[in-house]
Protein backbone atom coordinates (compact mmCIF):
# COMPACT_ATOMS: atom_id res chain seq x y z
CA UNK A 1 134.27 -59.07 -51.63
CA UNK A 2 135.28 -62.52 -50.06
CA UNK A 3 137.09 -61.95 -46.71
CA UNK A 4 140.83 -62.71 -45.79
CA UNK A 5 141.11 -64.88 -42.48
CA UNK A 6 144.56 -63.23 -41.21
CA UNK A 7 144.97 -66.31 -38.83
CA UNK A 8 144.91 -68.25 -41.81
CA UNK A 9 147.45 -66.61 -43.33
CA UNK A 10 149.61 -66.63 -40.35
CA UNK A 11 149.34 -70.30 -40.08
CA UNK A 12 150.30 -70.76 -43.39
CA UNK A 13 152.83 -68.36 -42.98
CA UNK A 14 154.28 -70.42 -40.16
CA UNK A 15 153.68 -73.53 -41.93
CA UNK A 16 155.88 -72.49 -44.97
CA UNK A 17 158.84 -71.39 -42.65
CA UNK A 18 158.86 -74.79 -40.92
CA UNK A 19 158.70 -76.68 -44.63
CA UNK A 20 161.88 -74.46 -45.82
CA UNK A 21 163.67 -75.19 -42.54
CA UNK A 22 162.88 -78.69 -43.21
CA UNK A 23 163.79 -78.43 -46.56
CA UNK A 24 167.22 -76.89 -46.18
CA UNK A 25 167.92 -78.74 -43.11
CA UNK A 26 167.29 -82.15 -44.92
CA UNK A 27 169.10 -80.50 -48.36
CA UNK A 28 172.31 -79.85 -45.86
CA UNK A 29 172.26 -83.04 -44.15
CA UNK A 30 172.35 -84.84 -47.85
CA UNK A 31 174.86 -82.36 -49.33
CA UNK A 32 176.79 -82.57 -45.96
CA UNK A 33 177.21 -86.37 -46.63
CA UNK A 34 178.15 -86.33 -50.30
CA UNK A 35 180.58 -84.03 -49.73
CA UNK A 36 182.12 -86.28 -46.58
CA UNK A 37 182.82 -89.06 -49.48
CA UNK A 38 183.68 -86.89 -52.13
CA UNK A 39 186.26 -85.26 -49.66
CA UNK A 40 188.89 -88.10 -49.90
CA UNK A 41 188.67 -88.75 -53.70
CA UNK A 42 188.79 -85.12 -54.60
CA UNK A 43 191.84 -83.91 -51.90
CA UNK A 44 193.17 -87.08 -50.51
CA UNK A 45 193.82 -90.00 -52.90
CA UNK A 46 192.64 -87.91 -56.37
CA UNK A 47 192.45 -89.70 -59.49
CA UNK A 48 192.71 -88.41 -62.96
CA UNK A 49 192.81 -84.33 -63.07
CA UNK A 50 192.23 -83.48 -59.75
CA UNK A 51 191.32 -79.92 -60.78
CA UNK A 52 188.39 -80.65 -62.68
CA UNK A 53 187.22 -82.57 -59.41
CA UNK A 54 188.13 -79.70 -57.28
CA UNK A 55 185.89 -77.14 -59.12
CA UNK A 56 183.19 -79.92 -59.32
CA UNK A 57 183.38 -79.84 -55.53
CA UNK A 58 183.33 -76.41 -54.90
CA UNK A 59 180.65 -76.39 -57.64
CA UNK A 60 178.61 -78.45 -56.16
CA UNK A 61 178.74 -76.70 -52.65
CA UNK A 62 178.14 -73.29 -53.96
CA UNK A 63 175.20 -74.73 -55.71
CA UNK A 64 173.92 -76.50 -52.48
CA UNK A 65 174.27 -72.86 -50.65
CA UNK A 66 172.41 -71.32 -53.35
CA UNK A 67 169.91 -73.50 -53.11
CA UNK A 68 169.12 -73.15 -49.09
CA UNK A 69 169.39 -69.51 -50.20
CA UNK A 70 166.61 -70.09 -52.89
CA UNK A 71 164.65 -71.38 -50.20
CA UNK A 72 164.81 -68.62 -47.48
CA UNK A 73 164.37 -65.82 -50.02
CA UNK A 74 161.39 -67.83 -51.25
CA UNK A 75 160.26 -67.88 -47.42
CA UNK A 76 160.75 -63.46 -47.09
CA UNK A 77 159.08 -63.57 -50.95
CA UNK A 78 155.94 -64.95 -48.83
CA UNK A 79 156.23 -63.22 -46.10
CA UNK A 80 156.06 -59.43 -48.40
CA UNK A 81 153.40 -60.84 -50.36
CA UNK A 82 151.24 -61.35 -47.35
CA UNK A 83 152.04 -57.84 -45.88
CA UNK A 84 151.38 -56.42 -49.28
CA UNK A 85 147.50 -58.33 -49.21
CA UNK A 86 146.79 -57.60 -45.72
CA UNK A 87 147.70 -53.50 -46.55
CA UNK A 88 145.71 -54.04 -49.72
CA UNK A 89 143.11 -55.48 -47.91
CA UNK A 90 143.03 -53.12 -45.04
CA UNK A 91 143.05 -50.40 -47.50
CA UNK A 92 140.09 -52.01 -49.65
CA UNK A 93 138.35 -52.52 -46.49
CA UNK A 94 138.78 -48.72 -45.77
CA UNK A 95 137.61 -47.33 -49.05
CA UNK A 96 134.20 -49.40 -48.40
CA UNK A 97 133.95 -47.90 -44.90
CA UNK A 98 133.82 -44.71 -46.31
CA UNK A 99 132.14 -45.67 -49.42
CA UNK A 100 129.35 -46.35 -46.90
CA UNK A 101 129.68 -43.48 -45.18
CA UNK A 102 129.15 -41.32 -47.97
CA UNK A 103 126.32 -42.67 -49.21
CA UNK A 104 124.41 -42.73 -46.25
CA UNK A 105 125.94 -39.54 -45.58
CA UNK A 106 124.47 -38.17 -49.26
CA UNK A 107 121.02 -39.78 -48.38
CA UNK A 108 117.98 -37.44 -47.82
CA UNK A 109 117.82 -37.19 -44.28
CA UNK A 110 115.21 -36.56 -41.22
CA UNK A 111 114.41 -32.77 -42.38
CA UNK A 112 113.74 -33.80 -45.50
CA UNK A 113 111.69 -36.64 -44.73
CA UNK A 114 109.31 -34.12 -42.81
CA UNK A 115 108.89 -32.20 -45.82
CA UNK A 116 107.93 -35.12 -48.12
CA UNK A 117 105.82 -36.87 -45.56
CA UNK A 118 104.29 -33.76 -44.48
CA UNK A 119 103.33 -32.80 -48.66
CA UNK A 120 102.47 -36.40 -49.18
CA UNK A 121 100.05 -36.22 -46.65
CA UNK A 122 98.19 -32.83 -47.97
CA UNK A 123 98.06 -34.37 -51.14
CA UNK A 124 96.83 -37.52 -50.20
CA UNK A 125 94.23 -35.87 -47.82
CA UNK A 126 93.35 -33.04 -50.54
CA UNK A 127 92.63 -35.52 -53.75
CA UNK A 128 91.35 -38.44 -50.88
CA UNK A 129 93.72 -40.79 -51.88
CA UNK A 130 95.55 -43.76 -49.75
CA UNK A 131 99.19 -43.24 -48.77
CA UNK A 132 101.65 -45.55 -46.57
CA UNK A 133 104.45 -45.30 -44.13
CA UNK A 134 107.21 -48.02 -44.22
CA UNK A 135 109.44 -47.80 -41.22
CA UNK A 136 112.53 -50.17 -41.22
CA UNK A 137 114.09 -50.39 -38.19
CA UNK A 138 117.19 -52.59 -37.05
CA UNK A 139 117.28 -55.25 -34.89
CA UNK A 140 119.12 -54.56 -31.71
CA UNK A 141 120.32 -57.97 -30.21
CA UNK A 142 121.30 -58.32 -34.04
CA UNK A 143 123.21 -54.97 -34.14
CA UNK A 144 125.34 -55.71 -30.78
CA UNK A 145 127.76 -58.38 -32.62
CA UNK A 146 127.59 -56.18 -36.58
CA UNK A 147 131.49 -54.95 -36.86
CA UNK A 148 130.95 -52.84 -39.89
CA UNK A 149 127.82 -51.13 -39.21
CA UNK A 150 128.51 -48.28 -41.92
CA UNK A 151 128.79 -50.82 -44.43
CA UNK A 152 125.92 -52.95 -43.34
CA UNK A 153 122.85 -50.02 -43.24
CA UNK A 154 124.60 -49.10 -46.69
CA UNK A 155 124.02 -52.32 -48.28
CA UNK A 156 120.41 -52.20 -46.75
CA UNK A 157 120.05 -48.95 -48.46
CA UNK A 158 120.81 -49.87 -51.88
CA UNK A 159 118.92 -53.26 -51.36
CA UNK A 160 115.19 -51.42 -50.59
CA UNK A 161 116.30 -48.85 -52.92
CA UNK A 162 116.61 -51.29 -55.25
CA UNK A 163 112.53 -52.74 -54.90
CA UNK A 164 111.34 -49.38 -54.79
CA UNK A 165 109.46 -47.98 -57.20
CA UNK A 166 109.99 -44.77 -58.79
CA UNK A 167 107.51 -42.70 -57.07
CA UNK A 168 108.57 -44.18 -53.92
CA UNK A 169 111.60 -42.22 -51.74
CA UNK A 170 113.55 -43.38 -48.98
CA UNK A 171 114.78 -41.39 -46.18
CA UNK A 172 117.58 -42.18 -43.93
CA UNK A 173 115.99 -40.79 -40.29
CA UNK A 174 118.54 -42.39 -38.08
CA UNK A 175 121.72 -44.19 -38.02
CA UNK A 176 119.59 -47.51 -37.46
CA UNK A 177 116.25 -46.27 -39.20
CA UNK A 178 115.07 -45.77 -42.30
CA UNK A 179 111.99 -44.51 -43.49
CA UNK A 180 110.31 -45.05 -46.92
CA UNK A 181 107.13 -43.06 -48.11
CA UNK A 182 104.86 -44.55 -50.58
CA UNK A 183 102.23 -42.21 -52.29
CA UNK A 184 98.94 -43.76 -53.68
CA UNK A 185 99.78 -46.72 -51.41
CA UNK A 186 96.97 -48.45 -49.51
CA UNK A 187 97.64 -51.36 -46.74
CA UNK A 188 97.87 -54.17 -48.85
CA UNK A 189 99.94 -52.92 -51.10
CA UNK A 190 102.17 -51.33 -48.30
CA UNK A 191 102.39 -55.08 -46.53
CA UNK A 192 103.73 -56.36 -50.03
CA UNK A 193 106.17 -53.45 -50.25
CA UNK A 194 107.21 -54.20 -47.04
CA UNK A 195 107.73 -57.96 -47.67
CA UNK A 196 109.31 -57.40 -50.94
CA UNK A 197 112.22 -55.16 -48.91
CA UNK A 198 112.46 -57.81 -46.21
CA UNK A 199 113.67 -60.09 -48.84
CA UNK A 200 115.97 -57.68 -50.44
CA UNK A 201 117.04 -57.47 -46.73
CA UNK A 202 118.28 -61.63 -46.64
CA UNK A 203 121.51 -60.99 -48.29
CA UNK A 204 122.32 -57.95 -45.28
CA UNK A 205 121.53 -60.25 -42.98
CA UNK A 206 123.00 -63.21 -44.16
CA UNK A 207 126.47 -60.65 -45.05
CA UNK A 208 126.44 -59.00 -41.45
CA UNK A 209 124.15 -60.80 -39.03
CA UNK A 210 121.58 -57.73 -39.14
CA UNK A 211 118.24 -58.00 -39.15
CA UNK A 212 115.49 -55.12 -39.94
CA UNK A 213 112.08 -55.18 -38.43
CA UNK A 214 109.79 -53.47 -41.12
CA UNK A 215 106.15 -51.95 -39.92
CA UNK A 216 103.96 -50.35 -42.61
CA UNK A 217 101.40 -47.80 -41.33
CA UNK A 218 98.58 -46.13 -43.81
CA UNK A 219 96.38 -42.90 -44.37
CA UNK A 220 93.43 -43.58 -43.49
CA UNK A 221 93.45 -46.96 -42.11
CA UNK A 222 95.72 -46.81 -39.57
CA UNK A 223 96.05 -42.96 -38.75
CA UNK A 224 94.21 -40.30 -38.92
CA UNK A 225 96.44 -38.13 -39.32
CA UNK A 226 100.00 -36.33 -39.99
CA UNK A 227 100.07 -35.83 -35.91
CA UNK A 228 100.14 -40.09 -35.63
CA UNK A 229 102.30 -40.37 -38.06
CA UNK A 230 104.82 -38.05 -37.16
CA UNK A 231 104.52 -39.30 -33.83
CA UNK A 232 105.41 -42.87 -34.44
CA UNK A 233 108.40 -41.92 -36.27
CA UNK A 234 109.55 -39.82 -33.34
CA UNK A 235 108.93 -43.25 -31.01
CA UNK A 236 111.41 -44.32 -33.02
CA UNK A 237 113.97 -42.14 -33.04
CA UNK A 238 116.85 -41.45 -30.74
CA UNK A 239 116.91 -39.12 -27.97
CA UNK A 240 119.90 -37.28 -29.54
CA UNK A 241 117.50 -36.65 -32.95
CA UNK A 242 114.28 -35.38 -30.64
CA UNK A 243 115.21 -31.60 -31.11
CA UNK A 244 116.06 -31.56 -35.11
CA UNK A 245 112.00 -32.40 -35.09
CA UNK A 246 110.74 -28.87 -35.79
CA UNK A 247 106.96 -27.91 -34.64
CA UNK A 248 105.80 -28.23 -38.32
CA UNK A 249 101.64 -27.45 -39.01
CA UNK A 250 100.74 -30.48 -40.95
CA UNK A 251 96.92 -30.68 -41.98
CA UNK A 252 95.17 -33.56 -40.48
């Protein structure tokens, strides 16, 4: 949704009272001078029926004060229609704040996550197979000036979710970390993954000025096994998620 600058609108808005004070000042000063040389022929020295000029005079005033009135109710007109986009807008702006919220809120989380990577892992170490951790992580210098955080790691989560592919799952583990599991995934493969959600990443960091540093780690290249793993996930977390980490019995 394109945004709203509200200091644009308040310029405008100031802008557009000065142009109708303008406007009915200048209106006044011109009816103000007809109605000087009208005044004599209408009241003083009439000619023909003077009260056909009379109520063309007070025609012609009433019509000049409902026009200056035309123009200030024009100015409040602008005024509630600005109001009513900013409240629109502020309430728009809400509904995507929680939006956000309650998808990342109705993602599979860190206990979850241990389940899957821990079966993953059996099965991948029972049927000697390849499988691959990608861990995306946000950028911190990036994250310090990101106003809608919420709304930022749930765009990021739709836009891996997006290049995933179905037998892939992605976990949120933190609220800056995400973790994706790829079965049956070896390390070049994992590197493209990885790549191909970096890109899907552009438009979240073009959007909100975050960045996501992506690491891909693989069974049996890289680890040996659920132990490392685990462990380099728990590097990653925060202090604050350290205890929900249960003593699980993986098989490595």
């Amino acid at each position: 949704m394109p945004t709203i600058d509200r200091q644009e609108l308040d310029r405008l808005e100031r802008r557009n009272l000065q142009l109708t004070i303008l406007s009915a000042v200048f209106v006044l000063i011109l009816a103000g001078g007809l109605v000087m040389f009208m005044y004599p022929l209408v009241f003083v020295h009439p000619e023909g029926n003077k009260w056909t000029m009379r109520v063309a005079f007070f025609g012609f005033c009433a019509l000049t004060m409902l026009f200056v009135g035309y123009l200030f109710d024009r100015q409040r007109t602008f005024t509630k229609l600005k109001q009513h986009l900013l409240t629109e807008l502020e309430r728009n702006v809400t509904l995507q704040i929680q939006a956000s919220a309650d998808l990342l809120n109705s993602m599979p989380d860190l206990n979850h996550f241990w389940d899957r990577l821990s079966m993953e892992f059996r099965r991948a170490l029972t049927m000697e197979k390849t499988m691959s951790l990608v861990l995306a992580k946000a950028n911190p210098t990036s994250r310090a000036a990101v106003k809608d955080e919420k709304g930022a790691f749930s765009d990021a989560a739709k836009a891996m979710a997006k290049r995933l592919r179905p037998t892939d799952s992605i976990y949120h583990l933190a609220d800056d970390l995400f973790g994706i599991v790829l079965p049956e995934t070896d390390t070049l493969n994992a590197k493209r993954i990885a790549l191909r959600l970096q890109e899907g990443l552009q438009d979240v960091r073009l959007k909100y000025g975050l960045t996501f540093d992506l690491s891909a780690y693989n069974y049996p290249d890289n680890v040996k096994s659920s132990h490392e793993l685990e462990d380099i996930v728990k590097s990653l977390l925060p202090e604050e998620k350290e205890w929900q980490v249960s003593a699980e019995i993986p098989v490595g």
